[in-house]
N, C-alpha and C. Protein backbone atom coordinates (compact mmCIF):
# COMPACT_ATOMS: atom_id res chain seq x y z
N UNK A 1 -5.55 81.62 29.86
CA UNK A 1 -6.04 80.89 31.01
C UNK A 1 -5.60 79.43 30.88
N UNK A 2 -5.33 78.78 31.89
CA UNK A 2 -4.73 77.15 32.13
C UNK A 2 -6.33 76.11 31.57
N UNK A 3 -5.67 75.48 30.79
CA UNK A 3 -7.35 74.85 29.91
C UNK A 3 -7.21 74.16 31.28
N UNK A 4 -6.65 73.15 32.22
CA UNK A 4 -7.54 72.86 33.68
C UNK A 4 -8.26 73.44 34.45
N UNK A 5 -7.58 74.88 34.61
CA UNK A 5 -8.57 75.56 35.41
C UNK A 5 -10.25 76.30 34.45
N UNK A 6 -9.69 76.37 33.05
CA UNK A 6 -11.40 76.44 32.16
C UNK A 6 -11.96 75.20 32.78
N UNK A 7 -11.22 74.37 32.70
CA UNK A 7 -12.29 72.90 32.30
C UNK A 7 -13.09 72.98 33.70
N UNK A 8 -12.14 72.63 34.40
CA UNK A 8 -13.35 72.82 35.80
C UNK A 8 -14.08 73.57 35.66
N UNK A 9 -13.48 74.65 35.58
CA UNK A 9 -14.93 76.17 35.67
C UNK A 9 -15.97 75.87 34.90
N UNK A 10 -15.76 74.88 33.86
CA UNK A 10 -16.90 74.75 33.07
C UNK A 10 -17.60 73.53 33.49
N UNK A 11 -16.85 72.90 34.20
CA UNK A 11 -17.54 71.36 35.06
C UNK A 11 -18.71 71.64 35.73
N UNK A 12 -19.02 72.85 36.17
CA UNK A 12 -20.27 72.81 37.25
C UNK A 12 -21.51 73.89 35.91
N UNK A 13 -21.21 73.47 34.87
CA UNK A 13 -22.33 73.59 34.13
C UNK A 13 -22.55 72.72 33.21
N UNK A 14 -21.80 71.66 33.36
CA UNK A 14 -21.87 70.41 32.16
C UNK A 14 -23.60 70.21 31.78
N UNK A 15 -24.53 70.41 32.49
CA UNK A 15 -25.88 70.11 31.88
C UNK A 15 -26.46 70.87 30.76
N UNK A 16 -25.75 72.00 30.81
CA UNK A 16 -26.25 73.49 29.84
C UNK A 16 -25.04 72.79 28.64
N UNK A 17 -23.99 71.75 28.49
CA UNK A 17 -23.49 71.51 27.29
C UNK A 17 -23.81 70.96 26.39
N UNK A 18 -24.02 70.84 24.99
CA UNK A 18 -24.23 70.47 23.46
C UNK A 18 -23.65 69.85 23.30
N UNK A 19 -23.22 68.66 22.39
CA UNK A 19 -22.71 68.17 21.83
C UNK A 19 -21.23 69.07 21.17
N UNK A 20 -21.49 70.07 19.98
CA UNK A 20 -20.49 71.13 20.12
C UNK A 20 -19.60 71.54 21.01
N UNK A 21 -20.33 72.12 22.27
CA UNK A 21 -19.27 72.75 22.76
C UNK A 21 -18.87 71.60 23.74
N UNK A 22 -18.75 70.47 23.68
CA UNK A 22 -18.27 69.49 24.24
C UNK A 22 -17.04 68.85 23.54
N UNK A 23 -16.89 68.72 21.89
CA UNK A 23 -16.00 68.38 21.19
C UNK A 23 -15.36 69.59 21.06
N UNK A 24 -15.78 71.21 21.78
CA UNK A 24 -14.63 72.24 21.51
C UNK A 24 -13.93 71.89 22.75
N UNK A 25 -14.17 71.65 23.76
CA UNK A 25 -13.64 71.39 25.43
C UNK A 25 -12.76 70.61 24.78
N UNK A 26 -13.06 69.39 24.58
CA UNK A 26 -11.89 68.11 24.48
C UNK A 26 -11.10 68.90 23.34
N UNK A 27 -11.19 69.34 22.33
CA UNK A 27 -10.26 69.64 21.21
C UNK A 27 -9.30 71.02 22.13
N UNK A 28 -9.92 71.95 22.64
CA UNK A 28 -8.79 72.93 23.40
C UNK A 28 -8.04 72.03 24.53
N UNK A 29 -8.49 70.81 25.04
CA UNK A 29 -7.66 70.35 25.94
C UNK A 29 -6.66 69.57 25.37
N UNK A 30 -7.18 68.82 23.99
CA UNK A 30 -6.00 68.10 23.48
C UNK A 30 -4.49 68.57 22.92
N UNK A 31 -5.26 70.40 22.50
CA UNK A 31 -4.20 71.44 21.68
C UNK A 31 -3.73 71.70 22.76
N UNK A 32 -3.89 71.94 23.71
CA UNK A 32 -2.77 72.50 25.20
C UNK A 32 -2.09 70.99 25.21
N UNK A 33 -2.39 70.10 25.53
CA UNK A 33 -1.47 69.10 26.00
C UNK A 33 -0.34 68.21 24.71
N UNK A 34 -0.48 69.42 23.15
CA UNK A 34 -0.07 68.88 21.80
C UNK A 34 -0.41 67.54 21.30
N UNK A 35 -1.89 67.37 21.38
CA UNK A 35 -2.16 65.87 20.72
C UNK A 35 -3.04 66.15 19.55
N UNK A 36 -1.97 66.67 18.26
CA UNK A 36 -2.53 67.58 16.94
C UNK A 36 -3.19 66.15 16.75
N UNK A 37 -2.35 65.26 15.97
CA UNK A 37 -2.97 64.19 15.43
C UNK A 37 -4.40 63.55 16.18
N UNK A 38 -4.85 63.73 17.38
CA UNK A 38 -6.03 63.07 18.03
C UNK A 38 -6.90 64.18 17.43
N UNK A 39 -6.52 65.41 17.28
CA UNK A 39 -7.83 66.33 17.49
C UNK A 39 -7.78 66.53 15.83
N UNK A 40 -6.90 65.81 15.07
CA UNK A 40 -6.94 65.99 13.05
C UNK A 40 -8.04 64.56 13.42
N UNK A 41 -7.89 63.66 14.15
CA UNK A 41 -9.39 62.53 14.26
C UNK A 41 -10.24 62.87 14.26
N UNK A 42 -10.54 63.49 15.84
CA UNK A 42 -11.37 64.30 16.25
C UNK A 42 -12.10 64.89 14.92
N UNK A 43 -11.86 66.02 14.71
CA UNK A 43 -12.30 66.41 13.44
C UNK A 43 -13.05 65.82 12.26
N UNK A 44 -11.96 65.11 11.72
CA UNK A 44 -12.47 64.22 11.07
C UNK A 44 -13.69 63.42 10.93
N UNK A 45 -13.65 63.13 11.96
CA UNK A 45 -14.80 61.80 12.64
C UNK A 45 -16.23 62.71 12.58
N UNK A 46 -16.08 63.76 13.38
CA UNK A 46 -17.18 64.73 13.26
C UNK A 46 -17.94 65.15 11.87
N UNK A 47 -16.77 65.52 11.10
CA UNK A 47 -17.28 66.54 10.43
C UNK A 47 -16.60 66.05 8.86
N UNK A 48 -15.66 64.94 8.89
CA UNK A 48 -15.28 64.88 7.66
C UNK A 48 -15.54 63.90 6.87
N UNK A 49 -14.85 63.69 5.72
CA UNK A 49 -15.36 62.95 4.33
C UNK A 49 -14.82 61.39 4.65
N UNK A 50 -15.53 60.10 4.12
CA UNK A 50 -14.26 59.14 4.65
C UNK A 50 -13.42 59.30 4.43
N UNK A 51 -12.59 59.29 3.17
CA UNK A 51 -11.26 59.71 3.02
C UNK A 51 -10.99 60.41 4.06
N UNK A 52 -10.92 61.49 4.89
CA UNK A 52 -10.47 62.25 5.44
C UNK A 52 -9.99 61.12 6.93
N UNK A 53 -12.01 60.64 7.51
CA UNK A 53 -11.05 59.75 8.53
C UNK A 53 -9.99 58.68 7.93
N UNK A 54 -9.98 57.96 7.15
CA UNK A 54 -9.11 57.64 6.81
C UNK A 54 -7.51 57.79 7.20
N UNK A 55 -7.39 59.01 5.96
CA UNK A 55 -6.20 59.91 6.98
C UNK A 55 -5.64 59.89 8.03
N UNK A 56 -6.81 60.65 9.00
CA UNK A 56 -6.97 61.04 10.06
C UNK A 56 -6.43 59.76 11.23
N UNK A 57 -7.06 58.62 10.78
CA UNK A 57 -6.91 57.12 11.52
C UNK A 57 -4.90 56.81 11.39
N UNK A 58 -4.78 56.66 10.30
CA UNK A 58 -3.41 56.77 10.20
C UNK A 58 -2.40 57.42 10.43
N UNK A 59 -2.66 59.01 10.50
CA UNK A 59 -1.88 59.69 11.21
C UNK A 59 -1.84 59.32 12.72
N UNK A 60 -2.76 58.97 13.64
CA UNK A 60 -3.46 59.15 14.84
C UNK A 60 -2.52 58.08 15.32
N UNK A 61 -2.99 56.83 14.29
CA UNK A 61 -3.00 55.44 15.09
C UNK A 61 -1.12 55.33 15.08
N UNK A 62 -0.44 55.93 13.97
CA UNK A 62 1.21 55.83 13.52
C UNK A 62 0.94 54.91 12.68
N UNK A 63 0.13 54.46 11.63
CA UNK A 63 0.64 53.76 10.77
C UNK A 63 1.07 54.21 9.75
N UNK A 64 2.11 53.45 8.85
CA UNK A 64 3.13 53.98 7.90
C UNK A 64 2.16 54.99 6.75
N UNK A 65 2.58 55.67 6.64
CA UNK A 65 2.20 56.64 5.67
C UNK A 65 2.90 56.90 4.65
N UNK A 66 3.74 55.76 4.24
CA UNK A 66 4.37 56.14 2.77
C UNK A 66 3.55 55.75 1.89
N UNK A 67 2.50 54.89 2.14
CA UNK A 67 1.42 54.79 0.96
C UNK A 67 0.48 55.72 0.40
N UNK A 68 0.71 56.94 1.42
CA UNK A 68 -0.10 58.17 1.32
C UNK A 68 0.35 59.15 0.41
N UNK A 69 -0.31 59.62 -0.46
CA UNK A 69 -0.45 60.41 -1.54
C UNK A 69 -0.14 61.59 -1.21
N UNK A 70 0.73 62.69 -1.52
CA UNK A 70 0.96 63.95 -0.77
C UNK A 70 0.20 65.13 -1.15
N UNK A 71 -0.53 65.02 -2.14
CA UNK A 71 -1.79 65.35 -2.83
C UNK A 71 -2.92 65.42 -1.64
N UNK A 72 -3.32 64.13 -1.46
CA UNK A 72 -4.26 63.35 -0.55
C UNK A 72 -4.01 63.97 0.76
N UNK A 73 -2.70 64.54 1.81
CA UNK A 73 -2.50 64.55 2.83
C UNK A 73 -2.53 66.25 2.63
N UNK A 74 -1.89 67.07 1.50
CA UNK A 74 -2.63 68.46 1.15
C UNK A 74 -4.12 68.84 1.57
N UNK A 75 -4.82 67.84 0.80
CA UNK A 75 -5.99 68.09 0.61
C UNK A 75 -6.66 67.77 2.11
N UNK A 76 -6.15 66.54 3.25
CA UNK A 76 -6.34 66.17 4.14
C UNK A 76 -6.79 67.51 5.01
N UNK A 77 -5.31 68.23 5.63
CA UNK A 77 -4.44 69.12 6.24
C UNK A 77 -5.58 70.14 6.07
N UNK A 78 -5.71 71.01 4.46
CA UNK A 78 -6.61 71.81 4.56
C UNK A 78 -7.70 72.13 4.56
N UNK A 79 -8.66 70.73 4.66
CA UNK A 79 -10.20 70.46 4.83
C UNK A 79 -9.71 70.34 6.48
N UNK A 80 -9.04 69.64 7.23
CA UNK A 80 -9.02 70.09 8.69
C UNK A 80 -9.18 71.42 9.28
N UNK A 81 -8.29 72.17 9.12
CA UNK A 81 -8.50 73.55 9.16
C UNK A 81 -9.68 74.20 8.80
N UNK A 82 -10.94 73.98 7.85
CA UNK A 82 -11.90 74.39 7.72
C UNK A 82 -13.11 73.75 8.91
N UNK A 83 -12.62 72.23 9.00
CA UNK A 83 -13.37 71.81 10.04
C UNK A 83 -13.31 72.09 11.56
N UNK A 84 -11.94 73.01 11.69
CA UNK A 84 -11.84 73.48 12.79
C UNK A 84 -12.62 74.93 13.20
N UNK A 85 -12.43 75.56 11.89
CA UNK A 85 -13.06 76.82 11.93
C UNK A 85 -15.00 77.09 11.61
N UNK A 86 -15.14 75.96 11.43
CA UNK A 86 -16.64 75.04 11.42
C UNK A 86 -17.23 74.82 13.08
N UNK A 87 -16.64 74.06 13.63
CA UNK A 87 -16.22 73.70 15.17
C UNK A 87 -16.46 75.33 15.18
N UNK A 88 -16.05 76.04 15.47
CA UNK A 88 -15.64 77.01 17.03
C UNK A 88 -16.25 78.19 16.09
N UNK A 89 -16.79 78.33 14.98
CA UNK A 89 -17.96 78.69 14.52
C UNK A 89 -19.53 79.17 14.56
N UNK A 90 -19.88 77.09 15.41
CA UNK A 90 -20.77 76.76 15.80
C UNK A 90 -21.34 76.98 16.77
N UNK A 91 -19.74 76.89 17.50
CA UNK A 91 -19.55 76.87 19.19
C UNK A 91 -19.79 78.55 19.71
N UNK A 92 -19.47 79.44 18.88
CA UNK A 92 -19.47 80.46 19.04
C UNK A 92 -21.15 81.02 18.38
N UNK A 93 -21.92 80.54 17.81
CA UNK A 93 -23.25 81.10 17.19
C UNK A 93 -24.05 80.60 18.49
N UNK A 94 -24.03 80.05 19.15
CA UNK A 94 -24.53 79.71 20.21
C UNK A 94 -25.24 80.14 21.13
């Protein structure tokens, strides 16, 4: 389905939304339109460690990342992925 035409469909129940399934809306709209790095923020910000926003800020914002540890951006990458499957988890116990 076209995430515009979800989103509307889901516009005329915005009062029945959570917090959750509000950061799953924006995160499926950002993955259709490819804005990985906003929704590795996204994430972050929610649900992760500072270090992680950290990361997350620098990938997002484009700042240089050769000071970044490739260890650090491992470890980044696959605590995202858990925070995604955390997200839509939640969204789904609902």
């Amino acid at each position: 389905m076209n995430m515009y035409k979800e989103f509307m469909e889901l516009m005329d129940k915005r009062e029945d939304w959570d917090q959750e399934q509000l950061l799953a809306i924006v995160y499926l709209c950002l993955e259709d339109i490819n804005w990985h790095p906003e929704n590795k923020l996204l994430l972050a910000i929610q649900y992760g460690t500072k270090l992680d926003k950290e990361l997350a800020a620098k990938l997002c914002l484009g700042q240089d990342r050769s000071d970044l540890e490739p260890d650090s951006m491992d470890t980044f990458n696959n605590n995202i992925h858990k925070y995604c499957n955390q997200l839509f988890k939640e969204v789904d116990n609902d």
